[in-house]
Protein backbone atom coordinates (compact mmCIF):
# COMPACT_ATOMS: atom_id res chain seq x y z
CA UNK A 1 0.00 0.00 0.00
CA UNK A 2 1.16 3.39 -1.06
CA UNK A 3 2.08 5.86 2.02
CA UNK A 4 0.27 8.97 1.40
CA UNK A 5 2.20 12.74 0.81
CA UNK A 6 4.36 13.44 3.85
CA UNK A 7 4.72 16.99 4.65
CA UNK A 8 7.54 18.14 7.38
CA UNK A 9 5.87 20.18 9.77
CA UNK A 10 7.90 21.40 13.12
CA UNK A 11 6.41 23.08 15.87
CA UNK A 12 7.74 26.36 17.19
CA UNK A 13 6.99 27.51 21.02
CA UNK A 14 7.54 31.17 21.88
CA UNK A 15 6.53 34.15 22.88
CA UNK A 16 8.02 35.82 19.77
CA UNK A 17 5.07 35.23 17.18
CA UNK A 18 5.40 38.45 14.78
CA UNK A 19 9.40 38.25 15.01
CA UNK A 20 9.30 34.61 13.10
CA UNK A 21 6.45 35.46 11.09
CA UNK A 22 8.77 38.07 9.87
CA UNK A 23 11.17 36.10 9.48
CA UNK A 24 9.97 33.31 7.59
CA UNK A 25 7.62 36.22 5.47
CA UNK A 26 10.97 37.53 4.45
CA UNK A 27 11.64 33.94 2.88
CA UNK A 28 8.26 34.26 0.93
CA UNK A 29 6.16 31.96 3.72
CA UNK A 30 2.85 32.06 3.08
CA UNK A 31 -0.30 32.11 6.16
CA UNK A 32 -2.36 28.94 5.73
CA UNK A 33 -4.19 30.04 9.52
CA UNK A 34 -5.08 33.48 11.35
CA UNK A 35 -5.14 32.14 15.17
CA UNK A 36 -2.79 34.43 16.77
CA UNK A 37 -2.14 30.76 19.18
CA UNK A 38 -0.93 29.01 16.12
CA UNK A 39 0.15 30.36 13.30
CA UNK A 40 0.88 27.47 10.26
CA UNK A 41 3.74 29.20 7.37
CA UNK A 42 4.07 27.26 4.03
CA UNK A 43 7.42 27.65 2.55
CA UNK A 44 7.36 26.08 -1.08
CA UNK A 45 8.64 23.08 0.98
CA UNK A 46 7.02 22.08 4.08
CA UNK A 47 5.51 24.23 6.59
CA UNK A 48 6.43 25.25 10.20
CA UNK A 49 3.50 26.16 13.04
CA UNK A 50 4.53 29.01 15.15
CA UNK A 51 2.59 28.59 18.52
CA UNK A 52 2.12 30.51 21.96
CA UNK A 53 4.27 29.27 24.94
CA UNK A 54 1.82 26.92 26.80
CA UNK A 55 1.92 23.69 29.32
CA UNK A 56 6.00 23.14 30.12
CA UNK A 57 7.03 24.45 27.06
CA UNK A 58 9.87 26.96 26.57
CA UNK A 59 10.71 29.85 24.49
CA UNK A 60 12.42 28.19 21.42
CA UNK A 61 11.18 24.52 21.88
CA UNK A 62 10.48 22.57 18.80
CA UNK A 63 8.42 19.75 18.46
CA UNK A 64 8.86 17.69 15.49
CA UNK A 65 5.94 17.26 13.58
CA UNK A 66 4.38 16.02 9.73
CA UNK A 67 0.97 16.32 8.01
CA UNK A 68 -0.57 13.75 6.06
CA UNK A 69 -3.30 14.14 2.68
CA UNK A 70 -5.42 10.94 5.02
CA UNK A 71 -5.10 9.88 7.83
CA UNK A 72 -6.49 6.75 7.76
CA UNK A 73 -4.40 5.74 4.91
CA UNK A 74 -0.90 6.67 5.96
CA UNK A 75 -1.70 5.03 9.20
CA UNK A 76 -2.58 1.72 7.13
CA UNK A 77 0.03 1.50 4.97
CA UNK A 78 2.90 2.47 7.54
CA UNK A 79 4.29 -0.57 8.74
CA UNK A 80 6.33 0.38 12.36
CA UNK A 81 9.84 -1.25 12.43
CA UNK A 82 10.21 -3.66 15.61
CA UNK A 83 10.63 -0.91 18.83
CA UNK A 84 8.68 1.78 17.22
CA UNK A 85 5.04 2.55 17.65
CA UNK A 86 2.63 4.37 15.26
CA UNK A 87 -0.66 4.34 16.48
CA UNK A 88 -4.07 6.80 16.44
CA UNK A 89 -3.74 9.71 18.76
CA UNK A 90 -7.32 11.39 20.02
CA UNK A 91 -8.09 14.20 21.93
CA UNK A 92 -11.14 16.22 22.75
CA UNK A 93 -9.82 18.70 19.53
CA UNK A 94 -8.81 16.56 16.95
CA UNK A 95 -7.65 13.33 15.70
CA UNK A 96 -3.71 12.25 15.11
CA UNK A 97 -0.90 9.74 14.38
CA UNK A 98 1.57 9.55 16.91
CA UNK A 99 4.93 8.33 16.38
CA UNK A 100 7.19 7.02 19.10
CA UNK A 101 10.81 6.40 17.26
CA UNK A 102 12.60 3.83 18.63
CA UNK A 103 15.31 6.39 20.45
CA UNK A 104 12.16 7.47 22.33
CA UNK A 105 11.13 10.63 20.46
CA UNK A 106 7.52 11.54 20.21
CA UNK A 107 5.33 13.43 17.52
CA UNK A 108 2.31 13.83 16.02
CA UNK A 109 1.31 13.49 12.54
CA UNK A 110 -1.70 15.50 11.73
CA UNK A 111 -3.83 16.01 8.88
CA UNK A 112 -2.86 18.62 6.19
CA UNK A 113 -4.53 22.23 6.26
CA UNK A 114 -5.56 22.97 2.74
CA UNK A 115 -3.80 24.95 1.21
CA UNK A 116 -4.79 26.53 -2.73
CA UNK A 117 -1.20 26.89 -4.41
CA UNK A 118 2.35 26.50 -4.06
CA UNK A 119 3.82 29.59 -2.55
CA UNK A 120 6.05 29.82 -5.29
CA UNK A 121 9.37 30.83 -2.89
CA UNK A 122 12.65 29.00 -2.80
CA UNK A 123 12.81 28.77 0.59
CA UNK A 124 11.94 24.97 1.83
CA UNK A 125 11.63 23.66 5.66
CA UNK A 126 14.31 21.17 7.16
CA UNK A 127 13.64 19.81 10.66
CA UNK A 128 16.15 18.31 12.69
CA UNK A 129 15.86 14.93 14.13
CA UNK A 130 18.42 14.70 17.21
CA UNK A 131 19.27 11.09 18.16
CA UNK A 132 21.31 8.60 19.89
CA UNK A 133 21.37 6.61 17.17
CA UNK A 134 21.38 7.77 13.59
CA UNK A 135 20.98 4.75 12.04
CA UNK A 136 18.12 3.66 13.96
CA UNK A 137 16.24 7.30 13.57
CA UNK A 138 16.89 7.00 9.63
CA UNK A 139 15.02 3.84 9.20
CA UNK A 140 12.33 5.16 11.53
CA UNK A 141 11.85 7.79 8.65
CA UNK A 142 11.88 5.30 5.78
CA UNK A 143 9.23 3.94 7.52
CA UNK A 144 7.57 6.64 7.19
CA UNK A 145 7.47 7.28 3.58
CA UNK A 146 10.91 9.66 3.69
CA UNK A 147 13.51 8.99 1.10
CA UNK A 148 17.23 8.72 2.02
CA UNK A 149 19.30 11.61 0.42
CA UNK A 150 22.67 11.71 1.89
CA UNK A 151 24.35 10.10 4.53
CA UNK A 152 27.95 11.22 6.16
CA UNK A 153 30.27 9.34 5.54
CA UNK A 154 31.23 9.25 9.77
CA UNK A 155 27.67 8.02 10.99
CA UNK A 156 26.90 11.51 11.94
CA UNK A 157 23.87 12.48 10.36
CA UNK A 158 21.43 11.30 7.80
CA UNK A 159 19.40 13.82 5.06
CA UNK A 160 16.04 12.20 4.12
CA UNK A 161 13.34 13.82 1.99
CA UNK A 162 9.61 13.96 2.42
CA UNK A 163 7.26 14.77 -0.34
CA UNK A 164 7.29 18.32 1.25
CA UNK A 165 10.17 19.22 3.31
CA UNK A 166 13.82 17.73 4.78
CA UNK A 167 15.08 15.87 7.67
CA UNK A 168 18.35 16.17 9.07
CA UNK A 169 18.67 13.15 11.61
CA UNK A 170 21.97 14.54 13.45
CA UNK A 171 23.80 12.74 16.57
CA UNK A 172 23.30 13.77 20.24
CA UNK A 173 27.02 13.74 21.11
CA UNK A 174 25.75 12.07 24.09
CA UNK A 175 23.06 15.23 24.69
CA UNK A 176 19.09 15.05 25.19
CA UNK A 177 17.59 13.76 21.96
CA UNK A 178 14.89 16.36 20.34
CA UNK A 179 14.48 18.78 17.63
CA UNK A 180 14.72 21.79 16.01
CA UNK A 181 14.42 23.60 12.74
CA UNK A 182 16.38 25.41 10.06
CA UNK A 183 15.34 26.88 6.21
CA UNK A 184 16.72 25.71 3.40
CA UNK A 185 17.42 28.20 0.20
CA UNK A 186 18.16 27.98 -3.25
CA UNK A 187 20.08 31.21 -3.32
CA UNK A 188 22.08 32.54 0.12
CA UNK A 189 22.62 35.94 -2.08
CA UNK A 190 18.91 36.43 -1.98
CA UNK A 191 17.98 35.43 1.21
CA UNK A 192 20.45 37.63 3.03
CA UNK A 193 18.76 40.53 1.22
CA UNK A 194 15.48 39.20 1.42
CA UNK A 195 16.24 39.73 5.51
CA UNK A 196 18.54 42.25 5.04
CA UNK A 197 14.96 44.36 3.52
CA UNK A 198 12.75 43.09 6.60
CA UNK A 199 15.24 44.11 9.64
CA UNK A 200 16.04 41.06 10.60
CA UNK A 201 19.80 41.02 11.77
CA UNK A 202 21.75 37.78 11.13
CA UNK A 203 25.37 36.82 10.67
CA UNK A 204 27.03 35.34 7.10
CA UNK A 205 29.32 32.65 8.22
CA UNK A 206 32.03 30.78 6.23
CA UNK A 207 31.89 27.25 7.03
CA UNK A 208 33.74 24.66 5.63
CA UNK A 209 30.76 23.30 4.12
CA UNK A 210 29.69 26.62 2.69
CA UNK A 211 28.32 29.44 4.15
CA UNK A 212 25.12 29.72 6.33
CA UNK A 213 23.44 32.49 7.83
CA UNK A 214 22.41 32.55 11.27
CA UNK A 215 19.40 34.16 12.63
CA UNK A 216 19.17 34.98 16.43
CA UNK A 217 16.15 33.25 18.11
CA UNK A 218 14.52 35.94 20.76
CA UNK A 219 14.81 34.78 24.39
CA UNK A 220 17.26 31.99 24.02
CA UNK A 221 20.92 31.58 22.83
CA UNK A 222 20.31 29.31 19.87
CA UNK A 223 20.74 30.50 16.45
CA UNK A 224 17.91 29.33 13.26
CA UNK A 225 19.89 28.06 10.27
CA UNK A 226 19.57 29.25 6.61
CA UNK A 227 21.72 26.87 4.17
CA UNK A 228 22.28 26.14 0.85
CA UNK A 229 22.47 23.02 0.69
CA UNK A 230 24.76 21.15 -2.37
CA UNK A 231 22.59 19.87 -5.12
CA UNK A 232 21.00 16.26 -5.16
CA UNK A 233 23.84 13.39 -5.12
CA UNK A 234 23.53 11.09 -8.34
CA UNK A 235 21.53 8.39 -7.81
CA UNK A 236 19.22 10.01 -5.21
CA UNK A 237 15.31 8.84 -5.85
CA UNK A 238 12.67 11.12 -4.71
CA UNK A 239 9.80 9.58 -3.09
C-alpha cells in the first residue's frame, strides 16, 4: 500500500510570534491560519507552526511534527519497524498519528490544512531529528514514507526527503535527543537581502561546508539556520 504525501511540519513555542512570522515572510512563507495561538507558514517546501508558549514548554522549543493528505491511509500503509510505535492519537480537539521512534522521540502526525497553491518561494523547511542513534532514527523515517538523500560518511547524520520538506537526523554527542528547525534556500545571495529588507539582523558565516546564515532566536541563545544546501547526489530517488 502506497504511504500517502508526507509533509515536514515542526512546531515552534515562543513568545516571539510576529518576530518569526517576519522572518519566515521575508523567505516568501505564506499564512495557511489566522489564530494568533498558532500560526501554520508554508514555505514552497514544508511548513512550520509558530505557537504561543503553553503547558511546560519553553521559548524556542520545537516539536517535530508532519501532516498527512489521510489519515487513515498513511496510518494503514505504515508498517512500524520492531521498537517503534505508530498508532491513532485522540483528543477532545482533533484526531492524530503519533509516532514514538525507537530512540524514544515523540510526535504527532496530523492532517494537512488545505492549502490553494504553491507559494512559489525557494525557501523549503528542514527539521532536525536529534538522536542517539542515527541509524536507527533513519530507518524510523523510511518507515515513514521519507527517502534517504545523503548520509555522512562518519555516521553523523542522515538527510532524508519527504514529499514536502527535509530531515536532518543529526547525533546527540551524548546530549538530550529532540528537535529543532532550520530553512533551506536555493540562493544565500537572496535570502540575506530578502532579511537584510525586513530588519532582521543575522550573521554570514564561512563554514567549511559553505556558508550559512544565522538568525538569532529571541529569548534563548540558539541561532535558526539558513543553508544552501549542495545539489541532489547522483543516484538520489525522490519519493
Amino acid at each position: 500500500m502506497t504511504i500517502p504525501t508526507l509533509t515536514v511540519r515542526p512546531i515552534l513555542h515562543t513568545e516571539h510570534a510576529d518576530y518569526y512570522r517576519t522572518l519566515f515572510g521575508a523567505l516568501g512563507a505564506r499564512t495557511l491560519t489566522d489564530d494568533p495561538m498558532w500560526t501554520e507558514l508554508e514555505l514552497d517546501r514544508g511548513r512550520v507552526t509558530i505557537t504561543a508558549l503553553n503547558r511546560d514548554a519553553v521559548e524556542g522549543d520545537v516539536d517535530l511534527g508532519f501532516e498527512t493528505t489521510d489519515l487513515d491511509a498513511f496510518l494503514g500503509a505504515v508498517r512500524p519497524t520492531d521498537g517503534m510505535a505508530v498508532e491513532r492519537f485522540v483528543t477532545e480537539d482533533a484526531e492524530s498519528i503519533r509516532v514514538v521512534g525507537r530512540d524514544g522521540l515523540s510526535f504527532l502526525v496530523d492532517a494537512l490544512i488545505p492549502s490553494q497553491a504553491s507559494s512559489g518561494t525557494d525557501a523549503w523547511i528542514e527539521a532536525l531529528w536529534i538522536t542517539t542513534d542515527v541509524t536507527k532514527t533513519a530507518e524510523d523515517l523510511e518507515t515513514l514514507g521519507l527517502s534517504r538523500r545523503l548520509t555522512e560518511l562518519n555516521g553523523r547524520t542522515v538527510d532524508l526527503r519527504a514529499d514536502q520538506g527535509d530531515v536532518l537526523v543529526h547525533t546527540n554527542d551524548g546530549g538530550p535527543i529532540g528537535a529543532t528547525v532550520a530553512i533551506r534556500v536555493a540562493s544565500l545571495d537572496d535570502a540575506h537581502k530578502a532579511l537584510i529588507d525586513a530588519g532582521i539582523a543575522h550573521d554570514v558565516i564561512d563554514e567549511t561546508h559553505g556558508r550559512t546564515l544565522k538568525v538569532p532566536m529571541p529569548g534563548t541563545d540558539q541561532m535558526l539556520w539558513i543553508e544552501e544546501p549542495d545539489p541532489d547526489p547522483i543516484g538520489v530517488v525522490r519519493h
